[in-house]
Protein backbone atom coordinates (compact mmCIF):
# COMPACT_ATOMS: atom_id res chain seq x y z
CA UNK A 1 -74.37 28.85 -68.02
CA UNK A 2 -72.15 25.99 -68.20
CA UNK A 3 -72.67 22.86 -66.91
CA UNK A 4 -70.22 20.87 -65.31
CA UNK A 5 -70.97 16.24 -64.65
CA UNK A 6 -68.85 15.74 -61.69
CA UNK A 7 -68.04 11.71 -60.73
CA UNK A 8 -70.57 11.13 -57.35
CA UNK A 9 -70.33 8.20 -55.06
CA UNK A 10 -73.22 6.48 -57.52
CA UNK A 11 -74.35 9.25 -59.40
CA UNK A 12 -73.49 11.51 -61.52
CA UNK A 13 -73.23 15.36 -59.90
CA UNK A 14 -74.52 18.03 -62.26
CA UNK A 15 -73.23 21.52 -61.35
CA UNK A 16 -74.57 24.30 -63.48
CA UNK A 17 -72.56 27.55 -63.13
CA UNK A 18 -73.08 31.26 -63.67
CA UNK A 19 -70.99 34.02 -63.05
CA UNK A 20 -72.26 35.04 -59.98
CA UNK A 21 -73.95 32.08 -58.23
CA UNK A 22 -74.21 28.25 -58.48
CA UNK A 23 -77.24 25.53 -58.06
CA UNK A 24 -76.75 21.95 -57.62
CA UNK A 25 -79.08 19.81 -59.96
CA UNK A 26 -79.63 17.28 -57.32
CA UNK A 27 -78.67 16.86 -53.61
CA UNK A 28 -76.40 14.24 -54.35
CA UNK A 29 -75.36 11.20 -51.21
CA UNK A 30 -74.40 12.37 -47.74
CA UNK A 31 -70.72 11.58 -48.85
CA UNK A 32 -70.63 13.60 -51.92
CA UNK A 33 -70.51 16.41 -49.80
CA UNK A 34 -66.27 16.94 -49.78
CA UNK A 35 -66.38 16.44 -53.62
CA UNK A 36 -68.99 18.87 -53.87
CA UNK A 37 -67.18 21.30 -51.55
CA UNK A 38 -63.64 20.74 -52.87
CA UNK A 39 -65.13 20.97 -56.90
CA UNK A 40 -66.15 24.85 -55.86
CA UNK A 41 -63.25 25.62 -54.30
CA UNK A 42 -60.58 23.74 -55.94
CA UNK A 43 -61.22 23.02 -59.29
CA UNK A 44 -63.46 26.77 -59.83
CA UNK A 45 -61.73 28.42 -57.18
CA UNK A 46 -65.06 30.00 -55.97
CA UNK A 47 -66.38 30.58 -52.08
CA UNK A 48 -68.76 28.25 -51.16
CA UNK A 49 -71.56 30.48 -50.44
CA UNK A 50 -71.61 31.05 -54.50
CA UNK A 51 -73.77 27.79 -54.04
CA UNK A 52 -77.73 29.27 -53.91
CA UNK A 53 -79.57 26.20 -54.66
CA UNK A 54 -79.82 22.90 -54.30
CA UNK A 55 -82.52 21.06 -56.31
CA UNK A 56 -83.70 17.60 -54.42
CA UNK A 57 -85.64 15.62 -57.80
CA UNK A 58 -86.81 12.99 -55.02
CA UNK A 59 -85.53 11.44 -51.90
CA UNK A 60 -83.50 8.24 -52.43
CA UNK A 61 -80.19 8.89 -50.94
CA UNK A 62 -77.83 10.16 -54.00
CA UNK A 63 -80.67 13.06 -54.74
CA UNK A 64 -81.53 13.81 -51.42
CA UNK A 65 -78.33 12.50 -49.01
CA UNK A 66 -76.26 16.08 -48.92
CA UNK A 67 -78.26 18.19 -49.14
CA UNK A 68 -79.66 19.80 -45.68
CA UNK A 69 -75.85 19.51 -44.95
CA UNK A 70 -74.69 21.57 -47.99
CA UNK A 71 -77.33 24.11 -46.31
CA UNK A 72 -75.73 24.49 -43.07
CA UNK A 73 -72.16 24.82 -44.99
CA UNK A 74 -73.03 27.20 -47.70
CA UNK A 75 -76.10 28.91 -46.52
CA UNK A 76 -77.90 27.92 -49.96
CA UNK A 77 -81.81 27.34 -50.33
CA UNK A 78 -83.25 23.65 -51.10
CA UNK A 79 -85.87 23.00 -53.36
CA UNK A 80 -88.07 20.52 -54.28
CA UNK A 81 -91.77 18.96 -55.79
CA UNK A 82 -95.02 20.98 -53.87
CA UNK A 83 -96.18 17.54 -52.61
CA UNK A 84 -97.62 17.41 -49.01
CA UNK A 85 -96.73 14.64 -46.49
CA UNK A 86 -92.56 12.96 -46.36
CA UNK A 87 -92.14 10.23 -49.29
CA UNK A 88 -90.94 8.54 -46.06
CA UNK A 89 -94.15 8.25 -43.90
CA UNK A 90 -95.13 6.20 -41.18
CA UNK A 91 -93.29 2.92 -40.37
CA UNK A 92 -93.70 1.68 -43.63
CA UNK A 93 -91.83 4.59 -44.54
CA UNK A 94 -88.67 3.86 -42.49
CA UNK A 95 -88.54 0.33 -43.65
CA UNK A 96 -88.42 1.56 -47.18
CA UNK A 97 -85.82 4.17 -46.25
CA UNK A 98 -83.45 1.25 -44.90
CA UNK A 99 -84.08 -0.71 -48.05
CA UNK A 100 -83.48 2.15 -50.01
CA UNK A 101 -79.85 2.87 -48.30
CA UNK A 102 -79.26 -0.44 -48.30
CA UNK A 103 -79.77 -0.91 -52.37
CA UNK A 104 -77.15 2.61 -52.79
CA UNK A 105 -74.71 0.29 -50.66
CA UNK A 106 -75.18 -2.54 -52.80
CA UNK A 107 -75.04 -0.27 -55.65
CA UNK A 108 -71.47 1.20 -54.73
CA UNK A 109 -70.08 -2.05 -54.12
CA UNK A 110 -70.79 -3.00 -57.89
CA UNK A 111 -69.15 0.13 -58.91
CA UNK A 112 -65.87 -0.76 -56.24
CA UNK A 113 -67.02 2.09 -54.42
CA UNK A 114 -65.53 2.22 -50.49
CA UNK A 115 -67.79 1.44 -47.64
CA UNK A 116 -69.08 4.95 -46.55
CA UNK A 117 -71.82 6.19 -44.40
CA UNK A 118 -74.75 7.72 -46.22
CA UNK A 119 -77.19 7.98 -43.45
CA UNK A 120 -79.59 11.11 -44.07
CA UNK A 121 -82.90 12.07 -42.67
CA UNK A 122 -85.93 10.11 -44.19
CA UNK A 123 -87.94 13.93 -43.35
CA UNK A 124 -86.99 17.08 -46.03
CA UNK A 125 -87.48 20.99 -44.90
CA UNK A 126 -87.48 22.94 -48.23
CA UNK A 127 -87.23 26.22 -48.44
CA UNK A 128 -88.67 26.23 -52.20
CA UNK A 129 -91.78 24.09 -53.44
CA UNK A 130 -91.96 23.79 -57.03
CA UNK A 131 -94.86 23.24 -59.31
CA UNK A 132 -94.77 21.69 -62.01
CA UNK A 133 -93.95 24.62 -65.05
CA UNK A 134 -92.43 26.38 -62.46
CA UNK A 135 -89.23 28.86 -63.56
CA UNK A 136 -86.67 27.76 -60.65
CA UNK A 137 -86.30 31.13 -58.24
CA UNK A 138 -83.07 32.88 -58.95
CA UNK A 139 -82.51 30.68 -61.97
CA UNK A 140 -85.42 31.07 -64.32
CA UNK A 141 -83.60 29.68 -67.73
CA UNK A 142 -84.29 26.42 -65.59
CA UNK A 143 -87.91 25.00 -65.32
CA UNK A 144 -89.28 22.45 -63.39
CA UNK A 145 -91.03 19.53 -64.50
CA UNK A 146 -93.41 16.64 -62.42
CA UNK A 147 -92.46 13.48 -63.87
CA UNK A 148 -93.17 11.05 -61.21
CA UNK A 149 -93.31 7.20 -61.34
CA UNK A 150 -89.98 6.21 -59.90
CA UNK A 151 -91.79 8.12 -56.82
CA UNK A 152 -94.64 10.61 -56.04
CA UNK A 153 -92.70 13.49 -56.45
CA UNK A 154 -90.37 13.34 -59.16
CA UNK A 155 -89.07 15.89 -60.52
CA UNK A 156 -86.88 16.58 -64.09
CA UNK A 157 -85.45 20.14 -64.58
CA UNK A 158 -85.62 21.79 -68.57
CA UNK A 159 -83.01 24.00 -69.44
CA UNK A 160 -84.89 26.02 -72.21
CA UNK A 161 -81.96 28.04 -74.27
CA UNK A 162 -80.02 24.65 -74.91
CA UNK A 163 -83.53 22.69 -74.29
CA UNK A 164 -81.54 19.76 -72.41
CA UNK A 165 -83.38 18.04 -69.74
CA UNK A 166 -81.92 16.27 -66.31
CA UNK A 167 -84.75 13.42 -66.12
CA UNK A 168 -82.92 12.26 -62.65
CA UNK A 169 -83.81 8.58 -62.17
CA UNK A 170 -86.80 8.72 -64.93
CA UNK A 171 -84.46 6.70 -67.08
CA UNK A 172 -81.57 4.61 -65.92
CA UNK A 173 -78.51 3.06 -68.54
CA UNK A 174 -77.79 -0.63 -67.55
CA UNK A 175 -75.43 -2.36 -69.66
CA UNK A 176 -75.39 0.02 -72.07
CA UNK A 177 -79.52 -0.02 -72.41
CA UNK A 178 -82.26 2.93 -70.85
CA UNK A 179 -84.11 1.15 -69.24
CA UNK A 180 -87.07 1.67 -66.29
CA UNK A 181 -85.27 2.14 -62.53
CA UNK A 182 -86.66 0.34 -59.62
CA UNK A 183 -88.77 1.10 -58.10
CA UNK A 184 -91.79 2.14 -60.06
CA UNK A 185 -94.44 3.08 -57.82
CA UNK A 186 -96.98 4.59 -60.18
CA UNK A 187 -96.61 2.63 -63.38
CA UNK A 188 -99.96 4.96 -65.39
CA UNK A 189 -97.47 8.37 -63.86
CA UNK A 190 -94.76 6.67 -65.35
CA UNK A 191 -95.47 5.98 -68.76
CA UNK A 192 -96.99 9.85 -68.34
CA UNK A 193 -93.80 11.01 -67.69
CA UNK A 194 -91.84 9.61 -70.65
CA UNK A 195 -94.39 10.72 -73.23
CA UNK A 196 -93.50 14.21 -71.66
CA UNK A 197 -90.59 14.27 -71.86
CA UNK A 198 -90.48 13.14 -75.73
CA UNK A 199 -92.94 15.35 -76.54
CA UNK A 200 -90.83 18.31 -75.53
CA UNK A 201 -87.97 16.63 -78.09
CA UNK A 202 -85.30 17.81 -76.30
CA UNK A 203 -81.75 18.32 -77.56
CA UNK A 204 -80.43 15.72 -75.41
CA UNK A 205 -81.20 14.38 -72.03
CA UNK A 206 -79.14 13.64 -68.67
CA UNK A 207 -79.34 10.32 -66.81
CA UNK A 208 -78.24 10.72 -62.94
CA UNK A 209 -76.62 7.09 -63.93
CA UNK A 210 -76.30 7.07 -67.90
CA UNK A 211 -74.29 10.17 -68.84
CA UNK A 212 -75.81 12.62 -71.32
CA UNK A 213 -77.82 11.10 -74.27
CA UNK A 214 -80.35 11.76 -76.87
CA UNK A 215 -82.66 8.88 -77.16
CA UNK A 216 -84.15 7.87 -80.91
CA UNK A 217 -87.78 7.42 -81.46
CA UNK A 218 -87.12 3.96 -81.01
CA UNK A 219 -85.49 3.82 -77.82
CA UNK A 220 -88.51 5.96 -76.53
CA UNK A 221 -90.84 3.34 -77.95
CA UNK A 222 -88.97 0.24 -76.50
CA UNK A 223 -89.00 2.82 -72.97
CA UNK A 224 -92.89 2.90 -73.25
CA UNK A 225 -93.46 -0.58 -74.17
CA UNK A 226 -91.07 -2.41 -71.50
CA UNK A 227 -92.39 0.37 -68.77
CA UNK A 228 -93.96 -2.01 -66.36
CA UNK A 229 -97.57 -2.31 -66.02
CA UNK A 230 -97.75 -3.32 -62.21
CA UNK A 231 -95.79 -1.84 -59.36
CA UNK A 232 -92.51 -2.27 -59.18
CA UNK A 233 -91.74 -1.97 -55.41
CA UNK A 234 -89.88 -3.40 -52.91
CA UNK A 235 -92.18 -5.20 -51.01
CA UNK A 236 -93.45 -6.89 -54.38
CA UNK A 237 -89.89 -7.88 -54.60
CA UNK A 238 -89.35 -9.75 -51.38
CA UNK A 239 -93.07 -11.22 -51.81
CA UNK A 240 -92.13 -12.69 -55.29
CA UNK A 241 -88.44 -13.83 -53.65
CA UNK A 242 -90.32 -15.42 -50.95
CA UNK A 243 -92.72 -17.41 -53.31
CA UNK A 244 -90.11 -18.45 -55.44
CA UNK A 245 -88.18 -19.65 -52.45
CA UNK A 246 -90.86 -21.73 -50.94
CA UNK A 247 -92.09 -23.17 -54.08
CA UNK A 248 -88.27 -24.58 -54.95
């Protein structure tokens, strides 16, 4: 297996190839599709039907934005956490999948990214529903891991031979520091999470934004004790904006 980081519009695209098939680590943004499709092609010189999985970790749009429409190119399978109901439910739900489109915009215009359209559908059709522990079909060095807290159905995939572990948004690197992302829904699942994931004392880890690392004891620590205690959320953040603005 080798294991290629390709540049995303935000994120970073983990490829992992084999000699006869390929699965995406993450479904990426809606505009990563081309540099998915020209990586295969170009750069491997493979078909694009080599592609057999694509692995959504949770729903924001760079893990979940190209993926139904890498489907309909390739003909690959999508898979994802066995958790009932859409992360975007109801019209709470569409609000928050605005917000959330809205915050990758503002995201790619720190990093001098292009204005580009990364609409996707708020509702996800798997063909695969993973359980936590789960070997990944067709790829069983890979298992799949339930680390939510960012969401409510996170999920971080273990290599076991090399024991490296893509932790998707579990972890973030701002200004050169790991740090919590936004939101944290679940802060209890959170913490949760992290202690997994140290416990398995992985070789190294991979950040979707943060590169490949291997975190000492006491960046774990300073992880656990700056996790917050509270929500994170976005409506917490406009309330708080809102309270600040009417008491100045």
């Amino acid at each position: 297996m080798k294991l290629h980081h390709i540049d995303g519009y935000i994120q970073t695209i983990l490829l992992a190839e084999y000699p006869e098939k390929l699965m995406l680590l993450d479904g990426c943004c809606r505009v990563d599709v081309a540099v998915v499709e020209n990586f295969i092609t170009k750069q491997l010189q493979r078909p694009l039907t080599d592609l057999k999985l694509v692995v959504v970790t949770h729903m924001h749009p760079d893990h979940a934005g190209a993926a139904t429409i890498l489907r309909k190119l390739t003909g690959c399978k999508i898979a994802t956490a066995n958790i009932k109901g859409d992360w975007y439910h109801g019209f709470e739900g569409w609000l928050m999948h605005q917000t959330d489109m809205m915050l990758a915009k503002w995201v790619a215009k720190r990093k001098k990214q292009p204005k580009r359209n990364i609409w996707y559908s708020r509702k996800l059709t798997a063909d695969l529903y993973l359980n936590s522990g789960d070997l990944i079909p067709q790829f069983e060095d890979w298992q799949a891991l339930f680390t939510p807290g960012h969401t409510d159905r996170d999920l971080s995939l273990h290599h076991r031979p090399t024991n490296v572990v893509y932790v998707a948004d579990l972890i973030v690197m701002v200004k050169g520091k790991l740090t919590s992302p936004f939101p944290i829904f679940y802060p209890n699942r959170y913490r949760a999470s992290l202690q997994q994931i140290r416990a398995l004392k992985p070789q190294s880890i991979i950040l979707a934004h943060g590169g490949e690392i291997t975190p000492s004891p006491k960046q774990y620590q300073e992880l656990l004790d700056n996790a917050p205690t509270i929500p994170k959320t976005h409506w917490r953040a406009v309330k708080k904006q809102l309270a600040k603005t009417f008491i100045d």
